[in-house]
N, C-alpha and C. Protein backbone atom coordinates (compact mmCIF):
# COMPACT_ATOMS: atom_id res chain seq x y z
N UNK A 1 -12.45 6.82 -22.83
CA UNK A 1 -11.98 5.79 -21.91
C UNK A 1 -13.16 4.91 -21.53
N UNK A 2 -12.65 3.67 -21.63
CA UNK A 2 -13.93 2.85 -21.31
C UNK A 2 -14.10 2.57 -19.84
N UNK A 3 -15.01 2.48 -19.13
CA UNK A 3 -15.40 1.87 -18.13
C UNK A 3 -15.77 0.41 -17.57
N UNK A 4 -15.50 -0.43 -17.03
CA UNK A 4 -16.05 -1.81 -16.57
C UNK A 4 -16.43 -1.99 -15.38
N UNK A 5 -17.69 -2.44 -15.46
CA UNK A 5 -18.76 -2.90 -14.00
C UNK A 5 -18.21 -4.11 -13.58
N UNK A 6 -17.50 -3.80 -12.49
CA UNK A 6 -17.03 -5.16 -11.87
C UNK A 6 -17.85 -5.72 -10.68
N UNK A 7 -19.11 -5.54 -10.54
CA UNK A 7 -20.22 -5.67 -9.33
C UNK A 7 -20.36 -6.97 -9.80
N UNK A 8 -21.13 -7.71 -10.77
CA UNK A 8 -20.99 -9.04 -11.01
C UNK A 8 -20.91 -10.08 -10.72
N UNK A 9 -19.07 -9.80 -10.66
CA UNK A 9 -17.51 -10.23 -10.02
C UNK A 9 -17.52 -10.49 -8.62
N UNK A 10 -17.96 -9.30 -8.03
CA UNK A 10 -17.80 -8.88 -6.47
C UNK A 10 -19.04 -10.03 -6.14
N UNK A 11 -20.33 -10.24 -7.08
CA UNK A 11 -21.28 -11.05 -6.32
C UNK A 11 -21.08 -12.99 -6.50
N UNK A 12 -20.59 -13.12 -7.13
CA UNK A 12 -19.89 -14.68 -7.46
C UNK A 12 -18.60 -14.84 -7.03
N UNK A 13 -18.10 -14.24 -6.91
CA UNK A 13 -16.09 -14.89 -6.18
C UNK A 13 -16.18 -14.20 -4.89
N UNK A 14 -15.31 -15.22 -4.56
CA UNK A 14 -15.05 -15.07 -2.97
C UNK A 14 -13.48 -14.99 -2.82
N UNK A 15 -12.73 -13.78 -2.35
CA UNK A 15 -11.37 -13.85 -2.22
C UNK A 15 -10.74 -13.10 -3.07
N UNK A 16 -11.13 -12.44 -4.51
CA UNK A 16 -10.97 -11.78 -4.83
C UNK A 16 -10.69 -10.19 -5.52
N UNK A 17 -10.86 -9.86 -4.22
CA UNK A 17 -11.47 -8.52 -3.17
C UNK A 17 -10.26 -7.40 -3.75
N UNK A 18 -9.23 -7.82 -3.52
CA UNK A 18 -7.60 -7.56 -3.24
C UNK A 18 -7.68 -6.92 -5.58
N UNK A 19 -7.73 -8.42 -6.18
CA UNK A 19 -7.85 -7.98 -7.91
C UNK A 19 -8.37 -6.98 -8.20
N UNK A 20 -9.95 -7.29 -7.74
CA UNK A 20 -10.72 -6.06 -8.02
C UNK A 20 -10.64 -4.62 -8.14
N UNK A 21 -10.40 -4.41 -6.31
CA UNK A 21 -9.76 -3.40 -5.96
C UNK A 21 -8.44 -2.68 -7.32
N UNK A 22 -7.50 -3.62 -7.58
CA UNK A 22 -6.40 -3.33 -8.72
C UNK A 22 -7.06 -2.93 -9.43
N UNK A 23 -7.89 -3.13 -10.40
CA UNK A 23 -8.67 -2.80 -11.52
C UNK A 23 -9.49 -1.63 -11.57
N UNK A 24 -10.37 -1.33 -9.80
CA UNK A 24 -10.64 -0.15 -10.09
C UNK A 24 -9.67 1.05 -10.55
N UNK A 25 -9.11 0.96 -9.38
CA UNK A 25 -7.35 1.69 -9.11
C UNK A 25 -7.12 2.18 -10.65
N UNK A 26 -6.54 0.85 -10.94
CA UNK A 26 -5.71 1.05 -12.09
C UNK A 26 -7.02 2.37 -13.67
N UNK A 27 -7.94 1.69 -13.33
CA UNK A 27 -8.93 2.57 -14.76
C UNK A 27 -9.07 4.26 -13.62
N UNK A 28 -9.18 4.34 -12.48
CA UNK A 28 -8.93 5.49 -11.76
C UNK A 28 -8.07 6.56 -12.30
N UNK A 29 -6.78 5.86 -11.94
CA UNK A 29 -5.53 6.87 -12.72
C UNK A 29 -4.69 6.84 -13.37
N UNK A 30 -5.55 6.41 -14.45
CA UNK A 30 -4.84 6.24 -15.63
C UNK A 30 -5.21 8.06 -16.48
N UNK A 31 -6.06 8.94 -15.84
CA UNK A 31 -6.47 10.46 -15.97
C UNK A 31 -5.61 11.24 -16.21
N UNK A 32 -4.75 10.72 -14.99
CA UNK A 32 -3.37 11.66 -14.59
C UNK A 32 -2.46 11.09 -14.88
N UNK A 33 -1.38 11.98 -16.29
CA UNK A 33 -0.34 11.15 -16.91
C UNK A 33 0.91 11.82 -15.66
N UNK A 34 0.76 12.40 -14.86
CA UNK A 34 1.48 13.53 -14.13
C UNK A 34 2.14 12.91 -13.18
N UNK A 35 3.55 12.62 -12.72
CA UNK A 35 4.71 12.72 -13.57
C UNK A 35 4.76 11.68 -14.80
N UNK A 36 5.71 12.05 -15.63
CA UNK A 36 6.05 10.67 -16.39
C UNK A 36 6.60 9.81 -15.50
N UNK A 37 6.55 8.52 -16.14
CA UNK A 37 7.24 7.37 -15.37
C UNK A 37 7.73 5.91 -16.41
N UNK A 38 8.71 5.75 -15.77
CA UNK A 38 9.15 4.09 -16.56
C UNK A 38 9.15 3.35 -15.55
N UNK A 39 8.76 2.04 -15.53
CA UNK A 39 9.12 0.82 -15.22
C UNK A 39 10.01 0.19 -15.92
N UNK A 40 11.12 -0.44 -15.00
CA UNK A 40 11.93 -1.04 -15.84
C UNK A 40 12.49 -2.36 -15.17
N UNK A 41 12.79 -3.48 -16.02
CA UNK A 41 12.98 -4.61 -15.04
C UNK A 41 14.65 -4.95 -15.61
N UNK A 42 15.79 -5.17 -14.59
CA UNK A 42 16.89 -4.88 -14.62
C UNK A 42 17.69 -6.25 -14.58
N UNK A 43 16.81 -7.48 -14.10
CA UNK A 43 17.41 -8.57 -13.84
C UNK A 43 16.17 -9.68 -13.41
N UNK A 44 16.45 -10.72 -13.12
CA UNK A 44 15.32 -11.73 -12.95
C UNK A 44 14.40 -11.14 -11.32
N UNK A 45 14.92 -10.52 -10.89
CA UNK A 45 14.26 -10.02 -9.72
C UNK A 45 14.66 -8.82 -9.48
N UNK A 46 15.27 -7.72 -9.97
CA UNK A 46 15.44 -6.60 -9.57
C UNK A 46 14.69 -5.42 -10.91
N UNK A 47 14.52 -4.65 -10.33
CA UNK A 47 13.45 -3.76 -11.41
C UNK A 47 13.60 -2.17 -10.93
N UNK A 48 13.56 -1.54 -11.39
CA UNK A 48 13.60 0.10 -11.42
C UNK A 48 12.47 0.83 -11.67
N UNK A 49 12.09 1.78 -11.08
CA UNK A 49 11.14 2.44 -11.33
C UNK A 49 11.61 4.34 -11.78
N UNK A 50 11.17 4.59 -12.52
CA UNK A 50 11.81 6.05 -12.78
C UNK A 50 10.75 7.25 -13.19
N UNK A 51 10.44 8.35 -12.01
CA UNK A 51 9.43 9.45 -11.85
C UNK A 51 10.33 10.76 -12.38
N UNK A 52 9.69 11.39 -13.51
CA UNK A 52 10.72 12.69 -13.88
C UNK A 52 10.01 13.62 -13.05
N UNK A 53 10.73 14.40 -11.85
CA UNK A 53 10.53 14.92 -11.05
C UNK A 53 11.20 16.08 -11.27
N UNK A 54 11.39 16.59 -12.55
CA UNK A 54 12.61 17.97 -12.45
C UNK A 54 11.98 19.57 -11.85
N UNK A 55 13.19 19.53 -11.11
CA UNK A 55 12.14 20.62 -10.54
C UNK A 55 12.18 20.51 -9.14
N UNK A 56 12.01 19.56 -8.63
CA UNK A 56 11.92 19.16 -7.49
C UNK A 56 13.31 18.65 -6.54
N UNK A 57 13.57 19.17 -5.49
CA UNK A 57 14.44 18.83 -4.22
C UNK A 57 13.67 17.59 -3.50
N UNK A 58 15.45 16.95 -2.95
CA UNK A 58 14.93 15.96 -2.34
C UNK A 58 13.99 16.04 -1.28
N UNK A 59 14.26 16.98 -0.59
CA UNK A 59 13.26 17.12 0.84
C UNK A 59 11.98 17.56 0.21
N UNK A 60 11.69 17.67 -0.97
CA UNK A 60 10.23 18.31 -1.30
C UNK A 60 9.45 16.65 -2.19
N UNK A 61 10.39 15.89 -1.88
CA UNK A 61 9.68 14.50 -2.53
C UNK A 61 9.45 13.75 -1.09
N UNK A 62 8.34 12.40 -1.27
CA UNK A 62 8.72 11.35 0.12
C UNK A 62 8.27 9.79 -0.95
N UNK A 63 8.83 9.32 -0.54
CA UNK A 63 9.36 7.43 -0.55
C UNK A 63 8.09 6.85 0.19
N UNK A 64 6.79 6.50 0.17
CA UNK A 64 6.32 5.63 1.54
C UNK A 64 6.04 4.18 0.89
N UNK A 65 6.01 3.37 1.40
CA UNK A 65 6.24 1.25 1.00
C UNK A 65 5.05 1.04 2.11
N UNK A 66 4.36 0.64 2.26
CA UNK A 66 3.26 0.46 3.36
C UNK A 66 2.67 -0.90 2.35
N UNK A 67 2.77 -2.22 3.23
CA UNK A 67 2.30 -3.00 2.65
C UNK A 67 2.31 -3.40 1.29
N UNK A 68 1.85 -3.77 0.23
CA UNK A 68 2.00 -3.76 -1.15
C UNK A 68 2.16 -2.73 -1.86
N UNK A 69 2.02 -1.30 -1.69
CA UNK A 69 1.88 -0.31 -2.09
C UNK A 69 2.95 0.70 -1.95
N UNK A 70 3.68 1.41 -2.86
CA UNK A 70 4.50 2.08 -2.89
C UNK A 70 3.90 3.56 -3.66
N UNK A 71 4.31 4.47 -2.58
CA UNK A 71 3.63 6.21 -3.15
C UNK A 71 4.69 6.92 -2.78
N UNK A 72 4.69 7.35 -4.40
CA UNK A 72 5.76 8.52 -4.11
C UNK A 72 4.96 10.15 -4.58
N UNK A 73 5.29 11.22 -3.53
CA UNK A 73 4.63 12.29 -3.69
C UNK A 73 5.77 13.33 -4.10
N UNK A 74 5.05 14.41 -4.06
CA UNK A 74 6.08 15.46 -4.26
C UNK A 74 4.92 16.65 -4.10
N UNK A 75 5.46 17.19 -3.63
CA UNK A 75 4.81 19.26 -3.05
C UNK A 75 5.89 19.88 -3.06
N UNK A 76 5.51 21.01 -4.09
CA UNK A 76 6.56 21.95 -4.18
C UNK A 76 6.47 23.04 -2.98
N UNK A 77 7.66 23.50 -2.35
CA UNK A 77 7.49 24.59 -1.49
C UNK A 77 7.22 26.25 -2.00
N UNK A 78 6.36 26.44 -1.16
CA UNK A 78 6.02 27.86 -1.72
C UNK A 78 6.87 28.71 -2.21
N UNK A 79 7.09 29.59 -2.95
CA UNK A 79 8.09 30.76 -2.77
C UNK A 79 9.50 29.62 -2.16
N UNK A 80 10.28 29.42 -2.92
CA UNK A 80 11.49 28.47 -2.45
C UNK A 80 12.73 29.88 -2.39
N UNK A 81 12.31 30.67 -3.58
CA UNK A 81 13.86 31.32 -4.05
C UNK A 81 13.73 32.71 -2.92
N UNK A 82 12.28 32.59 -2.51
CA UNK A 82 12.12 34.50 -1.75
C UNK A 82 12.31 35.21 -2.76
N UNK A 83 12.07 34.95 -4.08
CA UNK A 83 12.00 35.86 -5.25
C UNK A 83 10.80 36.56 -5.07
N UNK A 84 10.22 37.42 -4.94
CA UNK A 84 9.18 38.41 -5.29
C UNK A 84 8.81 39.00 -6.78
N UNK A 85 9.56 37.92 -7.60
CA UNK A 85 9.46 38.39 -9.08
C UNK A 85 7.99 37.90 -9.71
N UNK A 86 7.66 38.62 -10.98
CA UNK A 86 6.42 38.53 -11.30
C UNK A 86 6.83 37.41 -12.15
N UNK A 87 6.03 35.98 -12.27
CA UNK A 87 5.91 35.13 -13.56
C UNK A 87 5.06 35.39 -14.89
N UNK A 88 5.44 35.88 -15.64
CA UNK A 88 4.80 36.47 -16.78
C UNK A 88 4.03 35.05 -18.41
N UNK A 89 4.93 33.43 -17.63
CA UNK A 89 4.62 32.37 -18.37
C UNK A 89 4.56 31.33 -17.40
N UNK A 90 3.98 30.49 -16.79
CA UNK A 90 4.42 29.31 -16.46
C UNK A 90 4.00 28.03 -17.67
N UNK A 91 5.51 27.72 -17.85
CA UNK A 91 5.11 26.38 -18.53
C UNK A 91 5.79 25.18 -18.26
N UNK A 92 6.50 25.45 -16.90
CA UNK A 92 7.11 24.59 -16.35
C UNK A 92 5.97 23.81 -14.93
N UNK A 93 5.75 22.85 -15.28
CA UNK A 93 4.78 21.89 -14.31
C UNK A 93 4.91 22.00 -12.79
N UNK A 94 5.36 22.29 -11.74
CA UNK A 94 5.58 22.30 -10.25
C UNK A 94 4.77 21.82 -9.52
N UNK A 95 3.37 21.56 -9.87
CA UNK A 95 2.23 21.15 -9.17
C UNK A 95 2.26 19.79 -8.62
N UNK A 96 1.57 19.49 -7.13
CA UNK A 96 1.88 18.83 -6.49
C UNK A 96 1.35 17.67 -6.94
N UNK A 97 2.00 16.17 -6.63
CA UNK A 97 1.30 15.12 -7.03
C UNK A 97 1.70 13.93 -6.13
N UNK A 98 0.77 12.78 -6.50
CA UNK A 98 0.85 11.41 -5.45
C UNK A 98 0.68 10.15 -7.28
N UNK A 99 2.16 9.68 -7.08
CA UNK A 99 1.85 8.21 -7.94
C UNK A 99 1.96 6.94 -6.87
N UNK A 100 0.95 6.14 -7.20
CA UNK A 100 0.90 4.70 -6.22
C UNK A 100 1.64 3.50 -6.77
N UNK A 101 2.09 2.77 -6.69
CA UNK A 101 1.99 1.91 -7.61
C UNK A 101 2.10 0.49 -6.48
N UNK A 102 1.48 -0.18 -7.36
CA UNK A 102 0.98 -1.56 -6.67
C UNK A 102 2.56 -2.61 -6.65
N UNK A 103 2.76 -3.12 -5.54
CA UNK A 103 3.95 -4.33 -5.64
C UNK A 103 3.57 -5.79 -5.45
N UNK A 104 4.40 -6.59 -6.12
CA UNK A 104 4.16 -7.98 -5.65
C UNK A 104 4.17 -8.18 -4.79
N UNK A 105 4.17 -9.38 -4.02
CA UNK A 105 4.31 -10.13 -2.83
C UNK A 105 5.73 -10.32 -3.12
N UNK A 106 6.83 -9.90 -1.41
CA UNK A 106 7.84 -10.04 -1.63
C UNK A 106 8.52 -9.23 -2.22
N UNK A 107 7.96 -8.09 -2.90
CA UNK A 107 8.72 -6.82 -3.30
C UNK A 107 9.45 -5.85 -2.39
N UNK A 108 11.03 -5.47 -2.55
CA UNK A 108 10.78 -4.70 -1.17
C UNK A 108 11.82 -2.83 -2.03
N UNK A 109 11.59 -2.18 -1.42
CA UNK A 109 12.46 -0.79 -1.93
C UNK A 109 13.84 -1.39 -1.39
N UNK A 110 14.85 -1.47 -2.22
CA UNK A 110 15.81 -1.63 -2.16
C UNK A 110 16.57 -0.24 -2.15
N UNK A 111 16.29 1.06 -3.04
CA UNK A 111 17.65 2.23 -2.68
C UNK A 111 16.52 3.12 -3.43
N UNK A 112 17.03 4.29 -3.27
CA UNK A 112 16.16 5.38 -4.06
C UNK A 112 17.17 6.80 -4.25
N UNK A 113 17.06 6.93 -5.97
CA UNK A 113 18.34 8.08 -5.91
C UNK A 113 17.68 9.29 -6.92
N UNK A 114 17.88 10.70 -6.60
CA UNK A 114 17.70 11.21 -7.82
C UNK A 114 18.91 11.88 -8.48
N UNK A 115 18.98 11.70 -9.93
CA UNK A 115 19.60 12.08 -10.94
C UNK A 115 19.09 12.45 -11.51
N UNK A 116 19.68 14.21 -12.26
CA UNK A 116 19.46 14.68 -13.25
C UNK A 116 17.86 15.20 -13.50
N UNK A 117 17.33 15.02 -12.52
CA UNK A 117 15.79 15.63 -12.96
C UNK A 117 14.59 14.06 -12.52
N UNK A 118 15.38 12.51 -12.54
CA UNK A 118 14.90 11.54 -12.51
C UNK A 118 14.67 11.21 -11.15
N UNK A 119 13.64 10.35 -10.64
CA UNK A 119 13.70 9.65 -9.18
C UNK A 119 13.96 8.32 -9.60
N UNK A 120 14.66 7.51 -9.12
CA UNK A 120 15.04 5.82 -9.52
C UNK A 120 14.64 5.65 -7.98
N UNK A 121 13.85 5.09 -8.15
CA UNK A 121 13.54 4.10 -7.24
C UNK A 121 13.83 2.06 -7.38
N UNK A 122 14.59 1.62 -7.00
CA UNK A 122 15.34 0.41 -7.51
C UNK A 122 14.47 -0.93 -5.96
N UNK A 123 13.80 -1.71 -6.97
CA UNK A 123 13.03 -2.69 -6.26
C UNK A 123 13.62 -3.95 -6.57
N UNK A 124 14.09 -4.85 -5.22
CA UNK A 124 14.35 -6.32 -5.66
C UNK A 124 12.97 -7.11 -4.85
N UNK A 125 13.10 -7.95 -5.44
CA UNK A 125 11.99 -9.38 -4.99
C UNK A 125 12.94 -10.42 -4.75
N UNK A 126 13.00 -10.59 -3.43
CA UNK A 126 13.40 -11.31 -2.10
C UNK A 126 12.33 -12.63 -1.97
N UNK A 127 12.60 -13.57 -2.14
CA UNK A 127 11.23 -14.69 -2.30
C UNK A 127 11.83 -15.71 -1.05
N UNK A 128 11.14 -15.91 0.67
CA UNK A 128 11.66 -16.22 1.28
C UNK A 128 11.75 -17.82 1.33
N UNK A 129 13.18 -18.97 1.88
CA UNK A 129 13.20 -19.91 1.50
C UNK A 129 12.00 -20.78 1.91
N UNK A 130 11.10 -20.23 3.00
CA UNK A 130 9.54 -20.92 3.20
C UNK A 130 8.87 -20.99 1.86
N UNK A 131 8.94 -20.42 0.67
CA UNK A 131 7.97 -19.51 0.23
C UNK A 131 8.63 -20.29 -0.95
N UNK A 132 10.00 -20.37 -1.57
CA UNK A 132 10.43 -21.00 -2.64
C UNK A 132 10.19 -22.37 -2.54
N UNK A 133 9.88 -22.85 -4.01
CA UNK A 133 9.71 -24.64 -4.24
C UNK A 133 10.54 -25.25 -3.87
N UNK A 134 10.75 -26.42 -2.99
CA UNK A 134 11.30 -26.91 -2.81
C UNK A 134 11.12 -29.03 -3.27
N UNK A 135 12.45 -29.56 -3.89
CA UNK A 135 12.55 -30.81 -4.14
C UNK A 135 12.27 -31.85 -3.58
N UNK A 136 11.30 -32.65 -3.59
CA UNK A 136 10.87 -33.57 -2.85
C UNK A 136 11.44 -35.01 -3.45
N UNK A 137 12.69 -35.61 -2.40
CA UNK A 137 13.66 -36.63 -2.81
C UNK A 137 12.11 -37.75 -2.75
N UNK A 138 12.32 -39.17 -3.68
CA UNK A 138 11.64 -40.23 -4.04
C UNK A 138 12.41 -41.29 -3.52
N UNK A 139 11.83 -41.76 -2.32
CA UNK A 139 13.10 -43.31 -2.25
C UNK A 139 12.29 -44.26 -3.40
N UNK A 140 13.69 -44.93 -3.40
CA UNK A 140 12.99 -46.57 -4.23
C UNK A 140 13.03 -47.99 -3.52
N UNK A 141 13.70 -47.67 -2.18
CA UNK A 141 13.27 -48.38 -1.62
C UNK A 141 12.80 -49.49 -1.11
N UNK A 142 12.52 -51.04 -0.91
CA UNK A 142 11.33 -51.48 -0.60
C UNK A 142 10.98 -51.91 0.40
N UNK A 143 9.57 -51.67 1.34
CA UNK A 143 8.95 -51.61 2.10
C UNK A 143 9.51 -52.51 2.82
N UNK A 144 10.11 -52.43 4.05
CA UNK A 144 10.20 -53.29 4.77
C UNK A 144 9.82 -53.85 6.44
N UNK A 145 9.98 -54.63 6.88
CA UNK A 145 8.74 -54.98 7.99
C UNK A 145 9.38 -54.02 8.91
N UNK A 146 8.15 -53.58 9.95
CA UNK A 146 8.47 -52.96 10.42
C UNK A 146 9.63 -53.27 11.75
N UNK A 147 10.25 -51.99 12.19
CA UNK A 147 11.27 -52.42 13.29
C UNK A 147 10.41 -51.69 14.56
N UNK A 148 11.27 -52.60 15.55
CA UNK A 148 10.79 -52.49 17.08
C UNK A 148 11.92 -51.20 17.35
N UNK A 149 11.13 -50.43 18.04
CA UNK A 149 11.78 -49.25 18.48
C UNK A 149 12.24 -49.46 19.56
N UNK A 150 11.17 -50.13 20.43
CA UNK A 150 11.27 -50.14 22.05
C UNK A 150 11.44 -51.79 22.62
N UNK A 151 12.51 -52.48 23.22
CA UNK A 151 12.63 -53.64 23.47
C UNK A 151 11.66 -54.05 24.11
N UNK A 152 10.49 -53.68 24.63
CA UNK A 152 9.51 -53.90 25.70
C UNK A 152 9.12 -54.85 25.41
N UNK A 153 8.42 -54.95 23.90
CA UNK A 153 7.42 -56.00 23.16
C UNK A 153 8.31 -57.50 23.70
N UNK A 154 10.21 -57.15 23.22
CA UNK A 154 10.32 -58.74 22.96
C UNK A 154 10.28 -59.41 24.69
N UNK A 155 10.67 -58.31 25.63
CA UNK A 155 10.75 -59.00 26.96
C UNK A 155 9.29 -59.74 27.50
N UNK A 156 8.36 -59.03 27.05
CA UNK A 156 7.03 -59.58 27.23
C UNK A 156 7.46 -60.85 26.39
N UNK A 157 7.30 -61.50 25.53
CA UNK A 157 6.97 -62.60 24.89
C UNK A 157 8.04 -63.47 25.53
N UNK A 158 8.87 -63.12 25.99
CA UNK A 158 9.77 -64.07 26.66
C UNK A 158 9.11 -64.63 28.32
């Protein structure tokens, strides 16, 4: 795995604090393939995210959205069954984990379901009408003299 010195970067730009940061992140944990996961984009603004969590109960997963950032964890509970049985193989994964994943601006958790072993987590991007382009009409117009708002001017000249 390669590494990149982004110090450089950090000493010539101003404002791009927030990228950087992404880039460490992202070469960080890219280590841990643990859970699998898809991204998936479902429509011009709605997108899915999908953590194979099998194994896992809902109350032993959590959902948190904090600012741009969306983490979903999971801790398995100790001893769940009160089995006292001996495991003679584990090759089933249970071990606890944290995936982050970074959101746009305007991203928000829309629903979160699990099926079948999967977590869907389902994200739309909400772009508020401040925030969307808006058409700027062109008169054609032509300039014309200006008008008196206030009769004051003409009573003076009289």
């Amino acid at each position: 795995m390669r590494t990149y010195d982004l110090t450089p970067f950090y000493r010539s730009t101003v404002g791009f604090d927030r990228l950087f940061n992404l880039l460490d992140q992202t070469t960080a944990e890219t280590a841990s393939g643990y859970p699998p996961y898809n991204i998936e984009r479902l429509g011009e603004n709605d997108y899915r995210i999908s953590v194979a969590v099998s194994g896992f109960a809902p109350n032993e997963l959590s959902i948190v959205a904090k600012e741009n950032t969306l983490t979903i964890k999971g801790e398995k509970a100790a001893n769940q069954n009160g089995n006292s049985s001996e495991v003679l193989y584990r090759g089933i994964a249970a071990r606890a984990f944290e995936r982050a994943f970074q959101l746009a601006d305007f991203v928000q958790v829309k629903n979160a379901s699990l099926e079948n072993g999967l977590l869907h987590v389902d994200l739309v991007r909400e772009i508020p009408e401040a925030a969307k382009p808006r058409s700027i009409p062109i008169s054609t117009s032509a300039v014309s003299a200006p008008k008196v708002v206030d009769g004051s001017a003409e009573k003076v000249a009289a």
